[in-house]
Protein backbone atom coordinates (compact mmCIF):
# COMPACT_ATOMS: atom_id res chain seq x y z
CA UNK A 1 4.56 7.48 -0.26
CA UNK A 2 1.61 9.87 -0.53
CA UNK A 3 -0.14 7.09 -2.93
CA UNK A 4 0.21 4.58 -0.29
CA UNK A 5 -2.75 5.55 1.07
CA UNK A 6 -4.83 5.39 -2.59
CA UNK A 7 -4.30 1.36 -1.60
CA UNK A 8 -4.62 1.85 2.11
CA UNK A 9 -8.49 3.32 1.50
CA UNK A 10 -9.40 0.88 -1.53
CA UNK A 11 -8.60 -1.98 1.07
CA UNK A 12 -10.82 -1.03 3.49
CA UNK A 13 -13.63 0.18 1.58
CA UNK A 14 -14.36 -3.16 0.45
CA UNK A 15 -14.01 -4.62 4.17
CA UNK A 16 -15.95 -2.08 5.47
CA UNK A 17 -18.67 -2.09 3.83
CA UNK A 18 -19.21 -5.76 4.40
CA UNK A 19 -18.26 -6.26 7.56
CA UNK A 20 -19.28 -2.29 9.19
CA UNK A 21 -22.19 -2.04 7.51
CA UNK A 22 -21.92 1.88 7.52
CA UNK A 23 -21.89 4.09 5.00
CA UNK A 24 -18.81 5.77 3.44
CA UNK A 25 -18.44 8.89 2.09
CA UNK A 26 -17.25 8.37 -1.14
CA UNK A 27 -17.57 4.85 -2.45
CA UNK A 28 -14.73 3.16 -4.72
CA UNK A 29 -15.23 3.26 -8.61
CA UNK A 30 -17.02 -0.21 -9.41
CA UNK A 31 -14.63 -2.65 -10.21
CA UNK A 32 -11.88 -1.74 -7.87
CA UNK A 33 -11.71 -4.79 -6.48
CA UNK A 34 -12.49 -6.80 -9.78
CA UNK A 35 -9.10 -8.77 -12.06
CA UNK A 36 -8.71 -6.43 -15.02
CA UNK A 37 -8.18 -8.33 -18.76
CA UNK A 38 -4.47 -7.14 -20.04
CA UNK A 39 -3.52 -6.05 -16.36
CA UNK A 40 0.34 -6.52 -15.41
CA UNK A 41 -0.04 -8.58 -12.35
CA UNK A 42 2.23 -8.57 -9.09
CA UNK A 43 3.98 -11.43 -7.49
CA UNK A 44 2.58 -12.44 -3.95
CA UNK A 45 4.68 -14.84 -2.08
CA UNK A 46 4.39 -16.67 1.69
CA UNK A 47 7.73 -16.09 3.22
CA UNK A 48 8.71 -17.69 6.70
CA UNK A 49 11.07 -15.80 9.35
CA UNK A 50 12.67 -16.54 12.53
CA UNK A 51 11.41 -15.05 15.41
CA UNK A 52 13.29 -14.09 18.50
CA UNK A 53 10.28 -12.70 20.32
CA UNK A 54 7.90 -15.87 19.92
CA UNK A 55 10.91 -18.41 19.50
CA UNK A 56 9.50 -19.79 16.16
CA UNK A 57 9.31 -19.82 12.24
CA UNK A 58 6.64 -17.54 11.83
CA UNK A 59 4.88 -16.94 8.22
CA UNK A 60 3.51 -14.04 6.11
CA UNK A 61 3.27 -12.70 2.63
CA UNK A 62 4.40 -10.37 0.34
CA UNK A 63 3.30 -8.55 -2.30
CA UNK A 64 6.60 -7.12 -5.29
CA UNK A 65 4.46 -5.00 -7.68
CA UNK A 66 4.41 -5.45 -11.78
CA UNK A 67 8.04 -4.50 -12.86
CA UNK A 68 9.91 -5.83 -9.57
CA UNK A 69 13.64 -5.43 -9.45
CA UNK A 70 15.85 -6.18 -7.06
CA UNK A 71 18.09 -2.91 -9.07
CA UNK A 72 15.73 -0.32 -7.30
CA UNK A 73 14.72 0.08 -3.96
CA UNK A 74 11.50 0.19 -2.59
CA UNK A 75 8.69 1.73 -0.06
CA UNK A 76 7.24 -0.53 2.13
CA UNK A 77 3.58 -1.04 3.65
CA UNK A 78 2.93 -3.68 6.31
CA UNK A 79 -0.73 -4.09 6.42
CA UNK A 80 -2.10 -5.99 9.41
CA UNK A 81 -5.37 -8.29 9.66
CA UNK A 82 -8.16 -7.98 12.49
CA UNK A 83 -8.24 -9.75 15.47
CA UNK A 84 -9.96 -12.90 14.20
CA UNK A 85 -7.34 -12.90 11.03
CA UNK A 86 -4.21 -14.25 10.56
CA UNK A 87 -1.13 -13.59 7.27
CA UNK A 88 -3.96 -14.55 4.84
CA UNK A 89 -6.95 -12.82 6.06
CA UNK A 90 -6.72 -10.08 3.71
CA UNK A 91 -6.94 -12.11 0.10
CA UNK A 92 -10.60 -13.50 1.98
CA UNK A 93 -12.28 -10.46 0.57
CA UNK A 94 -9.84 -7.74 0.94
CA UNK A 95 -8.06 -8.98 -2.65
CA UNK A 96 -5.27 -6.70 -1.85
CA UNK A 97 -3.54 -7.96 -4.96
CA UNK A 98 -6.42 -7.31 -7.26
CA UNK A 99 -6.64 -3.51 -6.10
CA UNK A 100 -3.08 -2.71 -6.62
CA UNK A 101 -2.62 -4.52 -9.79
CA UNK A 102 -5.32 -1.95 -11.13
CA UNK A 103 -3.87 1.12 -9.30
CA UNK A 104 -0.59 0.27 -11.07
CA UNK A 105 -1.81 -0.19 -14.28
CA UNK A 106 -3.83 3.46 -13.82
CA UNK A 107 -0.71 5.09 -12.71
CA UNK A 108 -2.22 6.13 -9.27
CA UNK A 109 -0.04 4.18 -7.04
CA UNK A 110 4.21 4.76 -6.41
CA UNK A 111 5.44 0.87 -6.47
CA UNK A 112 5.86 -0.61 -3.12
CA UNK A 113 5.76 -3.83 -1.27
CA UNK A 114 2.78 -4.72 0.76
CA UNK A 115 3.79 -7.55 3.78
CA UNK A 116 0.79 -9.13 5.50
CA UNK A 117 2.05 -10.61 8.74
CA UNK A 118 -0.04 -12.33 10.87
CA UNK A 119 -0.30 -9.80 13.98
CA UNK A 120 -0.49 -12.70 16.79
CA UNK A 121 3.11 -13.16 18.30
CA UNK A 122 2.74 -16.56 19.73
CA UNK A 123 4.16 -19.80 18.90
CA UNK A 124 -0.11 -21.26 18.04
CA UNK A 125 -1.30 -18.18 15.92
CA UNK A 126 -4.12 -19.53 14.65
CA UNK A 127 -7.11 -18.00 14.52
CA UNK A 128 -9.14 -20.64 16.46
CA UNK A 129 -10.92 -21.17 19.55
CA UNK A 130 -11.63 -17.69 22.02
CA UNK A 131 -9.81 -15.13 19.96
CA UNK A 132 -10.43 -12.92 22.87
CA UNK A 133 -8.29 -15.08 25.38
CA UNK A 134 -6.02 -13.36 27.60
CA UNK A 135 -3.07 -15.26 26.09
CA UNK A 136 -4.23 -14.47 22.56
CA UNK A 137 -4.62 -10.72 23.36
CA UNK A 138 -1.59 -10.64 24.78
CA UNK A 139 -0.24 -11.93 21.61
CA UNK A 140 -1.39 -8.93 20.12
CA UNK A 141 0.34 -6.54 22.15
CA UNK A 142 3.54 -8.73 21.60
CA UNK A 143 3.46 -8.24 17.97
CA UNK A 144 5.02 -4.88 18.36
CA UNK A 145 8.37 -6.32 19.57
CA UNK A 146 8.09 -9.31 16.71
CA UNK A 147 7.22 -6.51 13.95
CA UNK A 148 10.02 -4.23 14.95
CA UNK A 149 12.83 -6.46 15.54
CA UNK A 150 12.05 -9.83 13.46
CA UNK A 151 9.92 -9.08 10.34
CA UNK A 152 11.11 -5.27 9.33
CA UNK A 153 14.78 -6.67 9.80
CA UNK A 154 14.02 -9.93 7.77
CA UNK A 155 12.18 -7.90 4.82
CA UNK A 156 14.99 -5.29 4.50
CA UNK A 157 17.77 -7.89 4.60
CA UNK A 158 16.23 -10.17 2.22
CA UNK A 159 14.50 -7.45 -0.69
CA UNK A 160 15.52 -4.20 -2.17
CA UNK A 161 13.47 -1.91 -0.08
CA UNK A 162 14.22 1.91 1.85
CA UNK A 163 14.74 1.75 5.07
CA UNK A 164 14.52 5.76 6.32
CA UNK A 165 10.79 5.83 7.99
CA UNK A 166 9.22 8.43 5.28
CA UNK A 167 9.48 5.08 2.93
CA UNK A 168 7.68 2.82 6.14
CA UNK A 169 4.19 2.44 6.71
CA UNK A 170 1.81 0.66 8.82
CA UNK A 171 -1.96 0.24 8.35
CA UNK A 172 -4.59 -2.32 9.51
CA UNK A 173 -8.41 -3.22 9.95
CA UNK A 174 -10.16 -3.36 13.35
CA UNK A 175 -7.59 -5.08 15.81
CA UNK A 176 -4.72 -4.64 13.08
CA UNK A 177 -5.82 -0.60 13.01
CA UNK A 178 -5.73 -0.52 17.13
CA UNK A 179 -1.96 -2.54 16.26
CA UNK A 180 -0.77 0.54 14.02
CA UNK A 181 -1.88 3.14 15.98
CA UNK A 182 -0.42 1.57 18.82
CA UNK A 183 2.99 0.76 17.29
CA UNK A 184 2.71 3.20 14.54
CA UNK A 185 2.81 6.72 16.79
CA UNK A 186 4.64 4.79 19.63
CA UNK A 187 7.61 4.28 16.95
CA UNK A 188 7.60 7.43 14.79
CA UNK A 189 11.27 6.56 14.64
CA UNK A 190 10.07 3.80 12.46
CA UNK A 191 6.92 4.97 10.83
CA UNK A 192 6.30 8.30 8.96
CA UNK A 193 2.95 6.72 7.65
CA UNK A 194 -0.05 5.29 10.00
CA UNK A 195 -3.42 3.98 9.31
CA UNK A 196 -6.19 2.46 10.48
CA UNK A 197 -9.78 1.05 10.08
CA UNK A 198 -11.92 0.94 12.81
CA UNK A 199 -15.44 0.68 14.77
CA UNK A 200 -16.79 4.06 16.00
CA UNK A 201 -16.49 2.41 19.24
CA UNK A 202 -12.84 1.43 18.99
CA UNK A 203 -12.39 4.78 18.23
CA UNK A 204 -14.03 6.50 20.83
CA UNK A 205 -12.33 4.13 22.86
CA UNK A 206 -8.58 4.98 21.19
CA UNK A 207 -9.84 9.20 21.60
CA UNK A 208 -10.25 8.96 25.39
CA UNK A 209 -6.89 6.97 25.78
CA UNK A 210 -4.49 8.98 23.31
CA UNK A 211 -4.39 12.14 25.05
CA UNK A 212 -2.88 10.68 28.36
CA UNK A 213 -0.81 8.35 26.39
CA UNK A 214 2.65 7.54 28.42
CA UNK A 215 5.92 6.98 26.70
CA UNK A 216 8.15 4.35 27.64
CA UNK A 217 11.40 5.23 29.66
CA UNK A 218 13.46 2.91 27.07
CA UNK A 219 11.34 0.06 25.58
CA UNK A 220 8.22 -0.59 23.60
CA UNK A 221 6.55 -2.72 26.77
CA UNK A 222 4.52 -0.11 27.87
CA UNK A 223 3.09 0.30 24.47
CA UNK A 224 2.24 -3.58 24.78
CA UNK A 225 0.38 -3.11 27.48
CA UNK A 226 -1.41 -0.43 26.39
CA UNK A 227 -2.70 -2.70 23.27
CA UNK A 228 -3.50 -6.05 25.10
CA UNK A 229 -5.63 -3.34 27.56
CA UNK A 230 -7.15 -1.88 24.63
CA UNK A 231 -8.09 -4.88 23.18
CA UNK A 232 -9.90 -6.46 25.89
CA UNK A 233 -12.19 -3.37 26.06
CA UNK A 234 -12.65 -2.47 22.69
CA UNK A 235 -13.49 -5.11 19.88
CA UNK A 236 -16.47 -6.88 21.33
CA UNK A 237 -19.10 -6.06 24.29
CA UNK A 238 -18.05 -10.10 25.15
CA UNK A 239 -14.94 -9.16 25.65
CA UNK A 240 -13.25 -9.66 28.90
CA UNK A 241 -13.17 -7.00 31.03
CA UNK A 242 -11.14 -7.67 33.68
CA UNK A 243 -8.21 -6.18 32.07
CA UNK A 244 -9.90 -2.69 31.15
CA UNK A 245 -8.04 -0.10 33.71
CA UNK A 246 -5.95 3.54 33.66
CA UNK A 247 -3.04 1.66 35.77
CA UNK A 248 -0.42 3.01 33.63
CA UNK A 249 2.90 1.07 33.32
CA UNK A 250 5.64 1.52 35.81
CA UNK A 251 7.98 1.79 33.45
CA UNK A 252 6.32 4.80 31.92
CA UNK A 253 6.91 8.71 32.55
CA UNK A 254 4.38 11.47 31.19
C-alpha cells in the first residue's frame, strides 16, 4: 500500500495549488493530471448503498483500476471531498481517474480501488445553502458511523477487496482531511493508512487538539463530536463559533 500515497499526493497537488494558492515543494511532472493517448483506462462507477446511520440510499463512486478482476483481491482507498463537496467533487478538477490511469500505466502505483463517498451523513447531502450549518456539520461528524458500518461493509461484500487494515486507507482534502484524521487515528483498528490535505490553519488548529485527544469508553461518538467541534472552528473565519470549546465528551476517559 506504500504506492497509495504516489495517488494520495498527485490528488492534492492539483487541488492545492488552485484552491491554497501556496507553494509546494516539489511540483507534479506536467501532465499528471492530463488523458494519456494508448493509456489502459479504469472503470469508475456511481454505486448506491443503504444506510443505517442516515436511514437512506446514499450514493458514491468507485474507481476498479485497468485489469480489474473479481479473481484477485484488492487494497482499498476511500478518498473524501471538502466540506463544500459531495461523491463527485473530486472529478471537478481533482480528475482522480486521469492520475491513476497514468500511474498504472508507469508502473508506480499497486492496483487498488479508490471510493469517493460523499462525507455528509444526512438524508439532504447536498452541497447547497450554509454548508457551515449546525445540522450540516453535524453531518460531518456522523459520517464516521456511516463510513464504518454502511459503506466499508457494502464495498467488501459487493467487490473483491482485503479487508485486514494494512490494505485500508483513508485520505481527504480540507474538511475530508479533518474527516480522516478524525476517523482515521480514532479507528487504527480499521486504518493502517491516513491522509490529509489541509489549511495551515486547520492544522494548527488539529496540532493544539491532538495531544489531549480522548478515546471513547466503547463507541466512535466522542470522535463525532470532536469533528463537528472542529469543524465549526476551523474551515472558515465565518464559521460559527458557538460550538468551538475543550468540553470533552462524557463518555470519554484520558
Amino acid at each position: 500500500m506504500r504506492n497509495l500515497f504516489s495517488v494520495i499526493l498527485g490528488v492534492v497537488l492539483l487541488s492545492a495549488g488552485g484552491a491554497f494558492a501556496q507553494p509546494t515543494v516539489k511540483e507534479a511532472p506536467k501532465g499528471f493530471d492530463q488523458p494519456t493517448a494508448g493509456v489502459a483506462n479504469g472503470r469508475l462507477d456511481s454505486i448506491t448503498y443503504t444506510s443505517k446511520t442516515v436511514g437512506t440510499v446514499r450514493k458514491a463512486l468507485v474507481y476498479t483500476p485497468p485489469g480489474f478482476s473479481k479473481r484477485k483481491k484488492y487494497p482499498v482507498l476511500y478518498l473524501l471531498h471538502g466540506i463544500g463537496g459531495d461523491e463527485k467533487e473530486w472529478l471537478k478538477g481533482g480528475r482522480p481517474q486521469v492520475i491513476l490511469d497514468n500511474l498504472y500505466a508507469a508502473g508506480k502505483l499497486k492496483p487498488m480501488l479508490v471510493v469517493m463517498p460523499n462525507g455528509r451523513a444526512m438524508k439532504d447531502d447536498r452541497p447547497v445553502g450554509n454548508v457551515f450549518s449546525p445540522e450540516k456539520v453535524a453531518a460531518f461528524a456522523n459520517f464516521e458511523q456511516d463510513l464504518l458500518t454502511d459503506i466499508i461493509p457494502y464495498i467488501e461484500k459487493k467487490y473483491p477487496v482485503l479487508t485486514n487494515r494494512e490494505n485500508r486507507a483513508v485520505a481527504g482534502l480540507s474538511m475530508g482531511g479533518g474527516q480522516s484524521l478524525n476517523f482515521g487515528l480514532g479507528n487504527l483498528d480499521k486504518f493502517a493508512w491516513v491522509g490529509a490535505f489541509l489549511r495551515p490553519r486547520i492544522l494548527k488548529c488539529l496540532r493544539s487538539w491532538y495531544p489531549t485527544r480522548r478515546k471513547p469508553k466503547s463507541n466512535s461518538s466522542c470522535s463525532g463530536f470532536r469533528a463537528a467541534t472542529r469543524t465549526a472552528c476551523c474551515p472558515s473565519a465565518s464559521a460559527p463559533t458557538t460550538t468551538c470549546t475543550s468540553t470533552a465528551c462524557p463518555t470519554c476517559t484520558t
